[in-house]
Protein backbone atom coordinates (compact mmCIF):
# COMPACT_ATOMS: atom_id res chain seq x y z
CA UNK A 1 -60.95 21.98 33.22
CA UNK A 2 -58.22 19.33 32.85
CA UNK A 3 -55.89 22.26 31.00
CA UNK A 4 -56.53 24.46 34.18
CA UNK A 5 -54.84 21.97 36.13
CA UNK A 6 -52.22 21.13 33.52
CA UNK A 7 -51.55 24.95 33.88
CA UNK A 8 -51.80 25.02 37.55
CA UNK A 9 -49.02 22.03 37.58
CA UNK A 10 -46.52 24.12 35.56
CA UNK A 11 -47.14 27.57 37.84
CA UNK A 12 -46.39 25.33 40.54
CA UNK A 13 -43.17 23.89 39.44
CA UNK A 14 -42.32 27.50 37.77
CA UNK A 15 -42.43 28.85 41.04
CA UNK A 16 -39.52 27.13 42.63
CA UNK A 17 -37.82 28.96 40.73
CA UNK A 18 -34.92 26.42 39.27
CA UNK A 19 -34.92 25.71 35.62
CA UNK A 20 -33.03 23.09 36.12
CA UNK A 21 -36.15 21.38 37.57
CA UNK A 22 -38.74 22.75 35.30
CA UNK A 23 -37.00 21.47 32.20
CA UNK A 24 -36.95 18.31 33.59
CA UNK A 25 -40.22 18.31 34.66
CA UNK A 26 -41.46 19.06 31.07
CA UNK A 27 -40.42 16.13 29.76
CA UNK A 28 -42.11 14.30 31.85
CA UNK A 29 -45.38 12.53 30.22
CA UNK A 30 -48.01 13.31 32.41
CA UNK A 31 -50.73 10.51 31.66
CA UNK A 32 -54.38 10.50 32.00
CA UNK A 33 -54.44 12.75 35.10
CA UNK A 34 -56.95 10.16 36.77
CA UNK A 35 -56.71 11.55 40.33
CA UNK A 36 -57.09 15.17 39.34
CA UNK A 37 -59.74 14.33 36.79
CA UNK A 38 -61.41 12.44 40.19
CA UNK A 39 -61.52 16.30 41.99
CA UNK A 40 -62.76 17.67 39.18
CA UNK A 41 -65.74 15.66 38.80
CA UNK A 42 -66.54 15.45 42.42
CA UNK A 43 -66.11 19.52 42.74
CA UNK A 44 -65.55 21.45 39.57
CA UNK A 45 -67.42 24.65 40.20
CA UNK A 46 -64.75 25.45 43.29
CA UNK A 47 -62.07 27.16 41.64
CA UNK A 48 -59.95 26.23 44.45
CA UNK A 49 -60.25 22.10 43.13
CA UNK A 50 -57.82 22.31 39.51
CA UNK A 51 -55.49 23.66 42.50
CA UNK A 52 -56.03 21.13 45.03
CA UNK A 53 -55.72 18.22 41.65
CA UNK A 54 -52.51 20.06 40.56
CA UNK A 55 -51.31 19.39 44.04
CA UNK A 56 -52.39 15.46 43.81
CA UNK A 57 -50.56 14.93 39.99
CA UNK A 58 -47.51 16.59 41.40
CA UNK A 59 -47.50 13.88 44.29
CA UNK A 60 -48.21 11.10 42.02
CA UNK A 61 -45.28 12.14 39.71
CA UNK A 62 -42.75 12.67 42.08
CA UNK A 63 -44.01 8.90 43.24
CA UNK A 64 -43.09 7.63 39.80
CA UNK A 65 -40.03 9.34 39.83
CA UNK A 66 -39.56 7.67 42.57
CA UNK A 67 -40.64 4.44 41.72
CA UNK A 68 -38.52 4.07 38.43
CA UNK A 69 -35.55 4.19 40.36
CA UNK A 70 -36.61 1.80 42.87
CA UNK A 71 -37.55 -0.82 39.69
CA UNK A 72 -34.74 0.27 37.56
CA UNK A 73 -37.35 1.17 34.53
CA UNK A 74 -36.41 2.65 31.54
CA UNK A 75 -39.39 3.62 30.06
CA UNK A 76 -42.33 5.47 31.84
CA UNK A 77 -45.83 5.50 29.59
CA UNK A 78 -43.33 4.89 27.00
CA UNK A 79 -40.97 8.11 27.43
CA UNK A 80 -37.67 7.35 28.74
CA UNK A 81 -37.44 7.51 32.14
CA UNK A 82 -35.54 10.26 34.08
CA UNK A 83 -33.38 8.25 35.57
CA UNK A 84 -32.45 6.77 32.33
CA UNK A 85 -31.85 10.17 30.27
CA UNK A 86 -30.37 11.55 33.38
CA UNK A 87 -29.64 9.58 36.54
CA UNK A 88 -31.07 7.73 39.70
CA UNK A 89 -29.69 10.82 41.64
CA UNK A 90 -31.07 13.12 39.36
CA UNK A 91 -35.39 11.27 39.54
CA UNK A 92 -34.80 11.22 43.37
CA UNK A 93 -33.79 15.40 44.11
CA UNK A 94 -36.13 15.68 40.98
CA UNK A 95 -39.22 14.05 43.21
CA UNK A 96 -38.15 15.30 46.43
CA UNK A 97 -38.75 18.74 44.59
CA UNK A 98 -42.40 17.88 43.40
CA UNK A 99 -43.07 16.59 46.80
CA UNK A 100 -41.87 19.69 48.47
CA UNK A 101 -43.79 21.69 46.42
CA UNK A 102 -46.99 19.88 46.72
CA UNK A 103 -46.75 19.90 50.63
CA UNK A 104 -45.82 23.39 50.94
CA UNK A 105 -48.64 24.29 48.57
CA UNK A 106 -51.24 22.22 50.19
CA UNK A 107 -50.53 24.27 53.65
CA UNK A 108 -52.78 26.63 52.23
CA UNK A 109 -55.80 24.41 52.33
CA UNK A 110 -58.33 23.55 55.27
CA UNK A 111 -56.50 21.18 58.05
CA UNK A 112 -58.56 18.19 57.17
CA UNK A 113 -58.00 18.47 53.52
CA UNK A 114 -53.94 18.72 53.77
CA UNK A 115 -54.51 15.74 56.71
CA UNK A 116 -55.98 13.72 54.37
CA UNK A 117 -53.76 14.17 51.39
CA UNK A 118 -50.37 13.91 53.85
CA UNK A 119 -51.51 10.85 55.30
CA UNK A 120 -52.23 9.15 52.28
CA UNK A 121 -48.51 10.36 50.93
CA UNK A 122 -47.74 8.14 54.42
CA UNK A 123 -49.65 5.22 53.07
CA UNK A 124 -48.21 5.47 49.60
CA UNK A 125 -44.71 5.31 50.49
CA UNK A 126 -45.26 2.31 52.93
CA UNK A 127 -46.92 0.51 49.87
CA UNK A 128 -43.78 1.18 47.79
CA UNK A 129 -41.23 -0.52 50.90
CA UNK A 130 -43.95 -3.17 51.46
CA UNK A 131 -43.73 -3.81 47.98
CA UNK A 132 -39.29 -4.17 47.24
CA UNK A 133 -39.53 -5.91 51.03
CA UNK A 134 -42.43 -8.94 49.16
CA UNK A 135 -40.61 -8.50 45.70
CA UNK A 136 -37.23 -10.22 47.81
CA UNK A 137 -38.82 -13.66 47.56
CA UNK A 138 -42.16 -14.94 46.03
CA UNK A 139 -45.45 -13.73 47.84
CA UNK A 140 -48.43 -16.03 47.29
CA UNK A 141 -50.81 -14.34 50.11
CA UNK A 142 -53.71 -12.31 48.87
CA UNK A 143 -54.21 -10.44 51.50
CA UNK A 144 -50.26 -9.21 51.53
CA UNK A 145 -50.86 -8.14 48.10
CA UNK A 146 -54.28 -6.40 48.63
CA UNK A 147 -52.58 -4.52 51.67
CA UNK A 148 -49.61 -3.33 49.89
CA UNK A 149 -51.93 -1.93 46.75
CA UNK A 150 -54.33 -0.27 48.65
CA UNK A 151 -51.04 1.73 50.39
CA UNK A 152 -49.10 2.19 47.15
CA UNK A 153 -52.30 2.88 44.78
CA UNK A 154 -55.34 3.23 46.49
CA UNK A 155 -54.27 5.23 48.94
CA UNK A 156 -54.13 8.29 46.73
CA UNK A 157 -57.18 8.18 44.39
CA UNK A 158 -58.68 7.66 48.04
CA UNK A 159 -57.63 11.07 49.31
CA UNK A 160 -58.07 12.68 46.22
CA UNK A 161 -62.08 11.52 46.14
CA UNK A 162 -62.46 12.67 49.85
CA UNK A 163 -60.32 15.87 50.06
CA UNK A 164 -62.83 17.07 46.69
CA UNK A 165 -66.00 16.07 48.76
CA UNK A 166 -64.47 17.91 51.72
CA UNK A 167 -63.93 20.63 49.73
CA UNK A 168 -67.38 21.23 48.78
CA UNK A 169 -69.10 19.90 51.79
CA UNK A 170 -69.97 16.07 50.28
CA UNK A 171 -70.32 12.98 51.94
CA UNK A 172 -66.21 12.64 52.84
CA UNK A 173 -66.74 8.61 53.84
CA UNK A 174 -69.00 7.96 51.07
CA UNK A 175 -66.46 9.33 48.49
CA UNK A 176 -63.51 7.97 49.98
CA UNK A 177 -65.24 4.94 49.73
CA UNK A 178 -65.93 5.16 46.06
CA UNK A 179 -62.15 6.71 45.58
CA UNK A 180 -60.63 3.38 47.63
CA UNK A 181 -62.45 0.89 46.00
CA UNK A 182 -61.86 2.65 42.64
CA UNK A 183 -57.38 2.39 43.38
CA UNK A 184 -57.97 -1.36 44.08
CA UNK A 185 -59.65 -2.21 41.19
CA UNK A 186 -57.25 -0.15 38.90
CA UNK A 187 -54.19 -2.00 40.42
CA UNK A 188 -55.91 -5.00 39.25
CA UNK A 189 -56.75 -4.20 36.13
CA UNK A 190 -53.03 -2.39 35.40
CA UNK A 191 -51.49 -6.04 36.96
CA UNK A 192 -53.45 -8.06 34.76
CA UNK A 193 -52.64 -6.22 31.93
CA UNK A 194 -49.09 -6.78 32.09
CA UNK A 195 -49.69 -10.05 31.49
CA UNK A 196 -52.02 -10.19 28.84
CA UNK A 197 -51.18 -7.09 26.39
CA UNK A 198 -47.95 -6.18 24.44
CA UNK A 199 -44.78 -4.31 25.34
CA UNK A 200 -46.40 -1.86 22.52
CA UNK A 201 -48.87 -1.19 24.16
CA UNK A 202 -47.63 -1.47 27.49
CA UNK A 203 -44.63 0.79 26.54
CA UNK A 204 -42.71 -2.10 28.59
CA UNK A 205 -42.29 -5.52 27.96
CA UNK A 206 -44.64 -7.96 28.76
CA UNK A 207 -44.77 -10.19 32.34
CA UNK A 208 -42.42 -7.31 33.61
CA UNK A 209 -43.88 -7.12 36.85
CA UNK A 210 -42.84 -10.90 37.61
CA UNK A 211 -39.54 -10.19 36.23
CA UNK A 212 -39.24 -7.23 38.12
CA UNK A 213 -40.30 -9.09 40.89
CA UNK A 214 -43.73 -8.50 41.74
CA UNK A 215 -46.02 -11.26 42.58
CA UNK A 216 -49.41 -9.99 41.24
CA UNK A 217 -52.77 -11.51 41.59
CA UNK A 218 -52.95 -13.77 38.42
CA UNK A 219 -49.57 -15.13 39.90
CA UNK A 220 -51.01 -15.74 43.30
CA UNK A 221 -54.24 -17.28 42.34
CA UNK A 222 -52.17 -19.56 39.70
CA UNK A 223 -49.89 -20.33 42.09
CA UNK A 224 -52.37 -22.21 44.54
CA UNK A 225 -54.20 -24.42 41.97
CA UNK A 226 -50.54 -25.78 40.54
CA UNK A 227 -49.58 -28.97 41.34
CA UNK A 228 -46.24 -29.07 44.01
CA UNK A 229 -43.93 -29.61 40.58
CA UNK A 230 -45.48 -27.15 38.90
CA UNK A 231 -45.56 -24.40 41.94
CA UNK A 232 -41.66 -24.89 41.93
CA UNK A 233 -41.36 -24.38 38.41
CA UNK A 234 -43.04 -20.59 38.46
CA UNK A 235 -41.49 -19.94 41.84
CA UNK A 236 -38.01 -20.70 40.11
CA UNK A 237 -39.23 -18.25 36.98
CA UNK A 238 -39.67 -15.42 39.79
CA UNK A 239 -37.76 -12.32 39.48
CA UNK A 240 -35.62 -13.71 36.67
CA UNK A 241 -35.01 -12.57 32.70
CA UNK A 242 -37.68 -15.08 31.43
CA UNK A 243 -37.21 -17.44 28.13
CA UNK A 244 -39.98 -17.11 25.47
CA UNK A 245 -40.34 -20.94 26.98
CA UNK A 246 -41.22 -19.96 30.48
CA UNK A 247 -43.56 -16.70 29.01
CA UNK A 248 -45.17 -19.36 27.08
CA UNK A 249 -46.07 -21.91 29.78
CA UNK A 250 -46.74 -19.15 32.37
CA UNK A 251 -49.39 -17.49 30.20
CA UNK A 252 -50.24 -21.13 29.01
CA UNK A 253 -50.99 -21.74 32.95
CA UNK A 254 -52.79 -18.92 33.78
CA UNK A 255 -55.40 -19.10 30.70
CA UNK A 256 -55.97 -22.84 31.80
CA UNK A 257 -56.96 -21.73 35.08
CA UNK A 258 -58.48 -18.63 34.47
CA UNK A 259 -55.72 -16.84 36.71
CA UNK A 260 -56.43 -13.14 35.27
CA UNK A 261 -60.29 -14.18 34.55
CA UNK A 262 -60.50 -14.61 38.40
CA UNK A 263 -58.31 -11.55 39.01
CA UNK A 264 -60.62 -9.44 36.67
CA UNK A 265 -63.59 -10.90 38.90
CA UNK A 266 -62.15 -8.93 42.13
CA UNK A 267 -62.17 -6.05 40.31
CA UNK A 268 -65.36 -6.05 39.34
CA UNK A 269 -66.51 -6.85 42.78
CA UNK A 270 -64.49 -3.79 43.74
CA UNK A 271 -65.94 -1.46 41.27
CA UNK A 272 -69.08 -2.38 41.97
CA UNK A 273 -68.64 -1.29 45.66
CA UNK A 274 -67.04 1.85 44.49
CA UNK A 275 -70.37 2.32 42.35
CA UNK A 276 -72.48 1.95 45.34
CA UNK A 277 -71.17 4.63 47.53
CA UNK A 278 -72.01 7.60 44.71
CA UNK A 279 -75.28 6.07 43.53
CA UNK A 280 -76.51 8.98 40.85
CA UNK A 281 -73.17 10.15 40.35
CA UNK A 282 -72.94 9.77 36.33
CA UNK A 283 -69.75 10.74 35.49
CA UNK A 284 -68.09 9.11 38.54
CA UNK A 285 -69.56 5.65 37.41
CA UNK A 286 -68.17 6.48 33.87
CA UNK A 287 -64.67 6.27 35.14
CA UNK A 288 -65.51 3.27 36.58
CA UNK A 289 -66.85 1.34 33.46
CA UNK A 290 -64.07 2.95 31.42
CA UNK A 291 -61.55 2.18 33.79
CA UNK A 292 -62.53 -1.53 33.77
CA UNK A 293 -62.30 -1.37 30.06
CA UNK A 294 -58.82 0.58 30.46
CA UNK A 295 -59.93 3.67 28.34
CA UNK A 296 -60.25 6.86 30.27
């Protein structure tokens, strides 16, 4: 079912007729397709659903084209970015296309569903300002970061989980639930790995996200069981080109107290909400427990 929306994506895009855009959009490396695979498990009989998750991906990359320009990245999954083969200009008009697209296709869906969807599109791109405005300086409240996640992230897998449950008359709450819960937990688990695997696997150097800016949860919860010399030391590290020194005693810090162990500890919490809202649900619990694991 996964090709059907695969297919569905490049109809979409063929149809605004501009081959300037669908060339572009073919290089593009489209990932695991979480959200769409989300629909698909919730509603897969409704042929209408590989539509309605071709819509969702099409959001979600016009986010990251979005997004690489915002951080500057080079690499997306590993593939050069689009900004960096073509220009910041280029990823922009390329995402305002997607976006277009996906909203003008999405008309054709019930009210609630395209409400739904829209409003988490809202969310999503208050997450991204909410997170350059906390990247200006360092953030060490939880709560901030939670916030800004569950707009950027969350939001999304949300809306995809209840627009397939509305789609085939499900329990809308209890799957939106399940979808929120789900987002959280996979920003946590993306954040921590940034710290703790390598740029080969991460298809971007390692501790990026503090470079970049970002103060994730492992930095947070480090950051309040430092000592007042020590806080001032990673605060000075923040959004800065880091020496293999500073990597070293940052990771050093965090595995003496258990920063990402902690962080991982949320996430499990979270999941294990999300797996209490679709009790019986198989495959949906799957994603879960691979998803914690990072293999999906």
């Amino acid at each position: 079912m996964i090709e059907n929306v695969e297919n569905q994506m490049n109809t979409l895009v063929e149809e605004i007729n501009y081959s300037r855009a669908t060339k572009l959009f073919a290089t593009l490396s489209g990932g695991k397709r979480l959200r769409a695979k989300l629909v698909l498990k919730i509603e897969e009989e409704n042929n209408e659903a590989a539509r309605l998750g071709a819509i969702i991906e099409l959001i979600h990359a016009a986010s990251l084209l979005h997004d690489d320009v915002i951080d500057d990245a080079e690499l997306r999954r590993g593939v050069k970015s689009v900004n960096a083969t073509e220009d910041s200009k280029t990823a922009i008009m390329l995402g305002d296309i997607l976006y277009s697209k996906a909203f003008t296709t999405l008309t054709e869906f019930d009210p609630k569903i395209a409400h739904r969807v829209s409003a988490a599109v809202t969310a999503l791109s208050v997450g991204e300002m909410q997170d350059v405005e906390m990247g200006r300086t360092f953030n060490d409240d939880e709560n901030l970061y939670l916030d800004m996640i569950n707009n950027k992230t969350a939001s999304l897998i949300e809306a995809s989980c209840a627009s397939a449950a509305l789609l085939c008359g499900k329990d809308e709450k209890a799957y939106g639930v399940y979808g929120k819960n789900l987002g959280l937990a996979f920003q946590i688990i993306d954040d921590i790995l940034d710290i703790v695997s390598d740029e080969k696997t991460l298809g971007k150097p390692a501790l990026n996200d503090f470079v970049e800016g970002k103060c994730t949860l492992p930095y947070i919860y480090l950051y309040h069981d430092l000592n007042d010399e020590d806080k001032q030391r990673l605060v000075s590290c923040h959004a800065k080109t880091l020496s293999s020194e500073d990597s070293s005693w940052i990771k050093t810090q965090m595995d003496n107290y258990k920063s990402v162990e902690r962080s991982y500890v949320l996430a499990r919490q979270l999941s294990d909400e999300a797996l209490g809202a679709v009790e019986g649900e198989v495959e949906l619990q799957g994603i879960i427990e691979n998803m914690m694991k990072r293999d999906f």
